[in-house]
PDB file of N, CA and C in Angstrom:
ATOM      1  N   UNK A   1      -2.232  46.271   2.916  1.00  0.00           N
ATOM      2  CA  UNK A   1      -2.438  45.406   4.058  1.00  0.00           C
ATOM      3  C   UNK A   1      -1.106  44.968   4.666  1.00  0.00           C
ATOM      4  N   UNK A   2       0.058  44.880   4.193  1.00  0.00           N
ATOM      5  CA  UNK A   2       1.290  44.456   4.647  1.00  0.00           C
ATOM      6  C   UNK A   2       1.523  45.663   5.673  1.00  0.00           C
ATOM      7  N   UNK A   3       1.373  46.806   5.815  1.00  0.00           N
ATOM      8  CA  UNK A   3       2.044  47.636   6.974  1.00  0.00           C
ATOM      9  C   UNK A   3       1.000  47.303   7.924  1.00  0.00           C
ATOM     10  N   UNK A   4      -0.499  47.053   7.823  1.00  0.00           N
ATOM     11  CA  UNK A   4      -1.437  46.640   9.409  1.00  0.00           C
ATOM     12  C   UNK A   4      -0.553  45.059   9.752  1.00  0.00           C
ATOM     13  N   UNK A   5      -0.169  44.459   8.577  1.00  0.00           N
ATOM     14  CA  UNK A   5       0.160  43.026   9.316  1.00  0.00           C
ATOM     15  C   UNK A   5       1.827  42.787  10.229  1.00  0.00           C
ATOM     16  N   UNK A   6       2.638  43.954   9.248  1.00  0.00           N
ATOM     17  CA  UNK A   6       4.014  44.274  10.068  1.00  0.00           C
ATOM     18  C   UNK A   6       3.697  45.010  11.317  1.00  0.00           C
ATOM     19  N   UNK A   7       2.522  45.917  11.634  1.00  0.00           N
ATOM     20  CA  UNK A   7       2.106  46.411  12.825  1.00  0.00           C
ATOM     21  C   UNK A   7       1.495  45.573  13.314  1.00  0.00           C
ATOM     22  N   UNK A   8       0.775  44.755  13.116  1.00  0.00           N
ATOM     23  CA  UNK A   8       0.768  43.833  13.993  1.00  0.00           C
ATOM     24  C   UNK A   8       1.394  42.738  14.792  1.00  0.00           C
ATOM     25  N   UNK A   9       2.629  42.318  13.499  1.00  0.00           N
ATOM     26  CA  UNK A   9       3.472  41.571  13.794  1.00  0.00           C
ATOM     27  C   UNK A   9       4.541  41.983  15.089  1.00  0.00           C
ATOM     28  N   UNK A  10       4.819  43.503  14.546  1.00  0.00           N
ATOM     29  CA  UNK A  10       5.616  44.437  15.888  1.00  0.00           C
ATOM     30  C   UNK A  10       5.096  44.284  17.273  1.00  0.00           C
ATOM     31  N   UNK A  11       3.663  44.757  17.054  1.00  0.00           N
ATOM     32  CA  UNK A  11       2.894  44.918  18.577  1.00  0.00           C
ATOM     33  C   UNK A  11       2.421  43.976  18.966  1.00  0.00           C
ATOM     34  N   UNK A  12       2.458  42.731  18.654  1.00  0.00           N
ATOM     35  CA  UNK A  12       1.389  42.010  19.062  1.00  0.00           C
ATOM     36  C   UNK A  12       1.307  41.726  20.611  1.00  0.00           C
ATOM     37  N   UNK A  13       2.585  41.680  21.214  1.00  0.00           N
ATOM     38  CA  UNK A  13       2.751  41.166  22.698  1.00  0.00           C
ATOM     39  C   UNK A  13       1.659  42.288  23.556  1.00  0.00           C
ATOM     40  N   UNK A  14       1.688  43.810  22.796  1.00  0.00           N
ATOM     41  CA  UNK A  14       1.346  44.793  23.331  1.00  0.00           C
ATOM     42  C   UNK A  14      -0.266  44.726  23.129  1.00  0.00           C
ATOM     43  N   UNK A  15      -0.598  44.311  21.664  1.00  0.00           N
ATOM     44  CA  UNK A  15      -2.097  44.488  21.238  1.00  0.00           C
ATOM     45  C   UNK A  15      -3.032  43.537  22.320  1.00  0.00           C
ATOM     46  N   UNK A  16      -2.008  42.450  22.530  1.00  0.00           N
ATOM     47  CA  UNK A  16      -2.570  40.987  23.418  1.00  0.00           C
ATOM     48  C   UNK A  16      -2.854  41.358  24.507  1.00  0.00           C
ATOM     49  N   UNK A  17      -2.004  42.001  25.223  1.00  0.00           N
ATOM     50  CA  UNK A  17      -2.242  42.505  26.835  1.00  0.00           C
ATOM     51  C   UNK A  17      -3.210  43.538  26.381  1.00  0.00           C
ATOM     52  N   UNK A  18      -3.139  44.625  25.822  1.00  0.00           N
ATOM     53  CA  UNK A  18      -4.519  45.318  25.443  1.00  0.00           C
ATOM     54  C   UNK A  18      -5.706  44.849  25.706  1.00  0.00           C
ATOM     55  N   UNK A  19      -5.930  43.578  24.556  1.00  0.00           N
ATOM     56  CA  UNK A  19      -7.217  42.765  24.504  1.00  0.00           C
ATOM     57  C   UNK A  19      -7.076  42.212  25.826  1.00  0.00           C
ATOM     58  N   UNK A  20      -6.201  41.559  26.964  1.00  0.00           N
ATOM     59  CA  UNK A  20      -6.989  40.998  27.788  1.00  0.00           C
ATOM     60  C   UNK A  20      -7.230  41.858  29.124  1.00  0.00           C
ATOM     61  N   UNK A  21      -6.654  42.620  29.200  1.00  0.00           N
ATOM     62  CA  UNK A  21      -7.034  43.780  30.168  1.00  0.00           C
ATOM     63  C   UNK A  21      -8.526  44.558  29.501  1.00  0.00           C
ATOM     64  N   UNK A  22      -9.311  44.510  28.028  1.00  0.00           N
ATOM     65  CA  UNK A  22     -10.508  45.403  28.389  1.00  0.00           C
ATOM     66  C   UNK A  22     -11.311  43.532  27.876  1.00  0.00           C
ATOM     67  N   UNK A  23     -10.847  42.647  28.342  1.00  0.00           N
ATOM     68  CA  UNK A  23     -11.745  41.411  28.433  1.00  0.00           C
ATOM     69  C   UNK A  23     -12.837  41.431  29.709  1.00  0.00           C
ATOM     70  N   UNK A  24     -13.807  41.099  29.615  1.00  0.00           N
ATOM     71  CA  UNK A  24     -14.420  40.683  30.803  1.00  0.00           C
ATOM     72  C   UNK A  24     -14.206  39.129  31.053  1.00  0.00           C
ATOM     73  N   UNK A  25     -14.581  38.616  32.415  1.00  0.00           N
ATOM     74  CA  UNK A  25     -14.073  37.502  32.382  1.00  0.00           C
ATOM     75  C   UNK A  25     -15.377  36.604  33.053  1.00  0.00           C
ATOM     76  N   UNK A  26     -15.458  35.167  33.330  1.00  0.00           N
ATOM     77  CA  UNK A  26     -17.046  34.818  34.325  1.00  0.00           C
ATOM     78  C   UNK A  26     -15.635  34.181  35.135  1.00  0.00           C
ATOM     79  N   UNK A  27     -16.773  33.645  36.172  1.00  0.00           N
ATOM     80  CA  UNK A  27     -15.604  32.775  37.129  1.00  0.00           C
ATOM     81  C   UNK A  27     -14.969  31.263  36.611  1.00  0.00           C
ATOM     82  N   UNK A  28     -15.570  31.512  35.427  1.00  0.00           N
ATOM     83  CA  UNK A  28     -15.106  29.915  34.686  1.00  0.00           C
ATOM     84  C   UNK A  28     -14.077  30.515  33.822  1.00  0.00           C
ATOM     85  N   UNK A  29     -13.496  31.694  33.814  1.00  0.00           N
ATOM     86  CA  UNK A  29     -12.815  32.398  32.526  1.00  0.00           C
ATOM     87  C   UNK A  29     -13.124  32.441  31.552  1.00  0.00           C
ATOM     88  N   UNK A  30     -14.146  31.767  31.288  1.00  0.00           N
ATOM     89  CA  UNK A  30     -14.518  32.349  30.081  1.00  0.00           C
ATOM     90  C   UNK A  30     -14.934  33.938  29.774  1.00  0.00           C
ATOM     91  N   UNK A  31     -14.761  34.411  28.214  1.00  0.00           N
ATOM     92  CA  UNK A  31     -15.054  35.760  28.082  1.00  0.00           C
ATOM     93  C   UNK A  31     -16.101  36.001  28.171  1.00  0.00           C
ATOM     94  N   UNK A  32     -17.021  37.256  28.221  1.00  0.00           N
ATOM     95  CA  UNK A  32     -18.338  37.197  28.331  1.00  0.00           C
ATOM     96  C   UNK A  32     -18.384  38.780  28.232  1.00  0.00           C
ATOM     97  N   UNK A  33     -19.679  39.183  28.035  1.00  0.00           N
ATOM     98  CA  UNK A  33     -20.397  40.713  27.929  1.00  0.00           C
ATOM     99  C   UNK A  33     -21.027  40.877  29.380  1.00  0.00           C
ATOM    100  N   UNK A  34     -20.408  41.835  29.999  1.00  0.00           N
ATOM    101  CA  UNK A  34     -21.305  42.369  30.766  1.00  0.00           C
ATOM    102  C   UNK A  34     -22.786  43.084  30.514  1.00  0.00           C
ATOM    103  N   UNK A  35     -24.005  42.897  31.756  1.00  0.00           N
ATOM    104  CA  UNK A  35     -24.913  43.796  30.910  1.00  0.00           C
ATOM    105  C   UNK A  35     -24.843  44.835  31.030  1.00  0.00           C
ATOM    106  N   UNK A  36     -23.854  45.843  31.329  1.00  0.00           N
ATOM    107  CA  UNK A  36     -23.800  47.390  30.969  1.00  0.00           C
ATOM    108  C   UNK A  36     -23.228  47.519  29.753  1.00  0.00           C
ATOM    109  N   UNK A  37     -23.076  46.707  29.030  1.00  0.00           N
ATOM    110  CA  UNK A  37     -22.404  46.789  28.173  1.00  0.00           C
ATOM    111  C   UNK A  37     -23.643  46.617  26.844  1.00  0.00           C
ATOM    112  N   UNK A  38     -23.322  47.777  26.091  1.00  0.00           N
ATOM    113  CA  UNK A  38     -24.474  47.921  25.146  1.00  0.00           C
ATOM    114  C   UNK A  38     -24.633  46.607  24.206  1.00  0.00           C
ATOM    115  N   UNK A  39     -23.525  46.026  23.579  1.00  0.00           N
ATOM    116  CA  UNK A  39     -23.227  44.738  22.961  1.00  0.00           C
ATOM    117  C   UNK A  39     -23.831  43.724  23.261  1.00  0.00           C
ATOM    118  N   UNK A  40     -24.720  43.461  25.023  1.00  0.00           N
ATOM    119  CA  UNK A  40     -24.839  42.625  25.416  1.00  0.00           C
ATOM    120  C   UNK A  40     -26.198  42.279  24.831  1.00  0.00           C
ATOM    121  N   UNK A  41     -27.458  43.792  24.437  1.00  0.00           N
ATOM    122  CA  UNK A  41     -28.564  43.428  24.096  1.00  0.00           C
ATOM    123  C   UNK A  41     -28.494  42.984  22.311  1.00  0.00           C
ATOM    124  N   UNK A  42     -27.521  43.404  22.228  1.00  0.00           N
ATOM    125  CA  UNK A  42     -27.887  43.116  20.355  1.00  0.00           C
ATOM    126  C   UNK A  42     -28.126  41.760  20.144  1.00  0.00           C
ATOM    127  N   UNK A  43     -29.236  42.046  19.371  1.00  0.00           N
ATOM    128  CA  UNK A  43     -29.446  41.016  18.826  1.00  0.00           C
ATOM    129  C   UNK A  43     -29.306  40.014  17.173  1.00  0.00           C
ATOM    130  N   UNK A  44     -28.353  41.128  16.864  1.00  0.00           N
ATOM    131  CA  UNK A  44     -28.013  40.710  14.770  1.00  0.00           C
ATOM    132  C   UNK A  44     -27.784  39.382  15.109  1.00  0.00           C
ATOM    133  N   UNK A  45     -27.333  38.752  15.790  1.00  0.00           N
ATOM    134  CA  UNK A  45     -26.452  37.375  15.339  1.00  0.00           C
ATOM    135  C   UNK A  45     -27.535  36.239  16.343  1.00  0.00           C
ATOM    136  N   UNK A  46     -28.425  36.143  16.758  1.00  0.00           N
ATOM    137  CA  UNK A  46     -29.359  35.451  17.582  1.00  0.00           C
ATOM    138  C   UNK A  46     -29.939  34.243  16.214  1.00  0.00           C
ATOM    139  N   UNK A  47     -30.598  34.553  15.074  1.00  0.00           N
ATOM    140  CA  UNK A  47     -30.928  34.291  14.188  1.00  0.00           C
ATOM    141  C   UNK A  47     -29.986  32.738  13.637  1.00  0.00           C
ATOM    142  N   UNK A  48     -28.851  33.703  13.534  1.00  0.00           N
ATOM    143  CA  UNK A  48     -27.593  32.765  12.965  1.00  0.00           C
ATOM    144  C   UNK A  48     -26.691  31.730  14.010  1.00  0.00           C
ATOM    145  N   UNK A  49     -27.284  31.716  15.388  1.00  0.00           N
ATOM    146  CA  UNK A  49     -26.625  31.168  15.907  1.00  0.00           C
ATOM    147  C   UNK A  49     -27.647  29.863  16.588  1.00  0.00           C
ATOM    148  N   UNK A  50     -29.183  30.015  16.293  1.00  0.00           N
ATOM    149  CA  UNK A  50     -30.079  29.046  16.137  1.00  0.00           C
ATOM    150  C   UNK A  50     -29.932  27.927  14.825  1.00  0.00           C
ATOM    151  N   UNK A  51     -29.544  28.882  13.621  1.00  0.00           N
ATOM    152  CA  UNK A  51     -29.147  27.833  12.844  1.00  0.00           C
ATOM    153  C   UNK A  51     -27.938  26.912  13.184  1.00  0.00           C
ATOM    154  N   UNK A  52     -27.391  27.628  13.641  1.00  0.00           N
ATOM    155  CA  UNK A  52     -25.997  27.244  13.746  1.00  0.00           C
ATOM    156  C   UNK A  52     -26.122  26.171  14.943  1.00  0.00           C
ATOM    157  N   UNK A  53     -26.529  26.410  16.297  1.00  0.00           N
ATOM    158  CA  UNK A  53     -27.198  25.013  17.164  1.00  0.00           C
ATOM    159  C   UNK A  53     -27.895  24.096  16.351  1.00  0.00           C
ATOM    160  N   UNK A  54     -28.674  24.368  15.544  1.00  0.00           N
ATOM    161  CA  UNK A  54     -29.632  23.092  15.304  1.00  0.00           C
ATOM    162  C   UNK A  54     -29.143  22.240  13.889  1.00  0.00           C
ATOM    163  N   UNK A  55     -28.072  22.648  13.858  1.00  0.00           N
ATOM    164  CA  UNK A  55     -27.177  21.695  13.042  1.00  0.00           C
ATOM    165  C   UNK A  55     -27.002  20.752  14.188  1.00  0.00           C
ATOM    166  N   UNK A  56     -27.223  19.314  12.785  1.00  0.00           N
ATOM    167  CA  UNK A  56     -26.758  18.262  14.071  1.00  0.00           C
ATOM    168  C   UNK A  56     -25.332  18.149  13.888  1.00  0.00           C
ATOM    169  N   UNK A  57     -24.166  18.364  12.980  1.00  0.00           N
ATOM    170  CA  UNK A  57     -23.051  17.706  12.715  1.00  0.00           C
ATOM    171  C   UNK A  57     -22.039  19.438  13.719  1.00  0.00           C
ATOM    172  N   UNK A  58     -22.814  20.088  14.428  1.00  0.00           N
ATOM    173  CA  UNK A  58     -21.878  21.118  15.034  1.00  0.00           C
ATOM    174  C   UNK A  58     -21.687  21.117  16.588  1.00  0.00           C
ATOM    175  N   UNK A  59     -20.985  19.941  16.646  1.00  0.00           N
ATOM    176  CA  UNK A  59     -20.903  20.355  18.161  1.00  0.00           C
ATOM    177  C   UNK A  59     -19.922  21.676  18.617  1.00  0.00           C
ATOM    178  N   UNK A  60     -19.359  21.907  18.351  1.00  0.00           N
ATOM    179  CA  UNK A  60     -18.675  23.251  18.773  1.00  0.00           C
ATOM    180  C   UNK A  60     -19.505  24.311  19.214  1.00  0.00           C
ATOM    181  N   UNK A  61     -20.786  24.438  18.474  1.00  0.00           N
ATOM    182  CA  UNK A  61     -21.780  25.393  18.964  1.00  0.00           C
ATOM    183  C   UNK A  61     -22.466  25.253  19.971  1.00  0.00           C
ATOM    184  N   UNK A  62     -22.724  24.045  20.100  1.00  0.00           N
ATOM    185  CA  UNK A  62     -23.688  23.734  21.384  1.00  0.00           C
ATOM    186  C   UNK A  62     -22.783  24.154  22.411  1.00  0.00           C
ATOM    187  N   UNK A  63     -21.512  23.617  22.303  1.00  0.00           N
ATOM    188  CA  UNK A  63     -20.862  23.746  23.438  1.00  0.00           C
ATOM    189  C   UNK A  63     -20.164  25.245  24.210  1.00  0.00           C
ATOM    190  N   UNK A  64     -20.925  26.316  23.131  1.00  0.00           N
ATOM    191  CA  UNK A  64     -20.819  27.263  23.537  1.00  0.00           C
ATOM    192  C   UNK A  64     -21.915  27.855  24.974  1.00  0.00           C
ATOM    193  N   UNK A  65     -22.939  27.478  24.892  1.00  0.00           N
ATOM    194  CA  UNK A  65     -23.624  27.440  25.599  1.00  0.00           C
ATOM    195  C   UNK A  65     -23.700  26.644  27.097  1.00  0.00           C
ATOM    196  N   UNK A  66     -23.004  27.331  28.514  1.00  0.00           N
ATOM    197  CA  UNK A  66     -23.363  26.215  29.868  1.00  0.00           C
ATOM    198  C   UNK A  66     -24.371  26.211  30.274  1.00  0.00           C
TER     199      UNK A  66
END
């Protein structure tokens, strides 16, 4: 794992602009899935993220949602 983390450490300025050039963006900037985008229908994590709202002590989650 030390040569992915020295490669990362090297590239990172490069890996960063990577990630935000294939980001999608909304007009609030936030990131988001387009729906052509196959990612957008999955549903694995729907389950876990109801639990995860209906915690009362999580606001961070709710506030994922506008």
């Amino acid at each position: 794992m030390k040569n992915f983390r020295e490669f990362v450490k090297t590239h990172k300025t490069q890996l960063y602009a990577l990630a935000r050039q294939n980001t999608k963006r909304n007009e609030n900037g936030d990131a988001v899935i387009s729906r052509e985008d196959s990612w957008f229908y999955e549903d694995v994590w729907d389950e876990d993220y109801k639990e995860l709202v209906a915690s009362d002590n999580n606001s961070a989650a709710r506030s994922m949602v506008r």
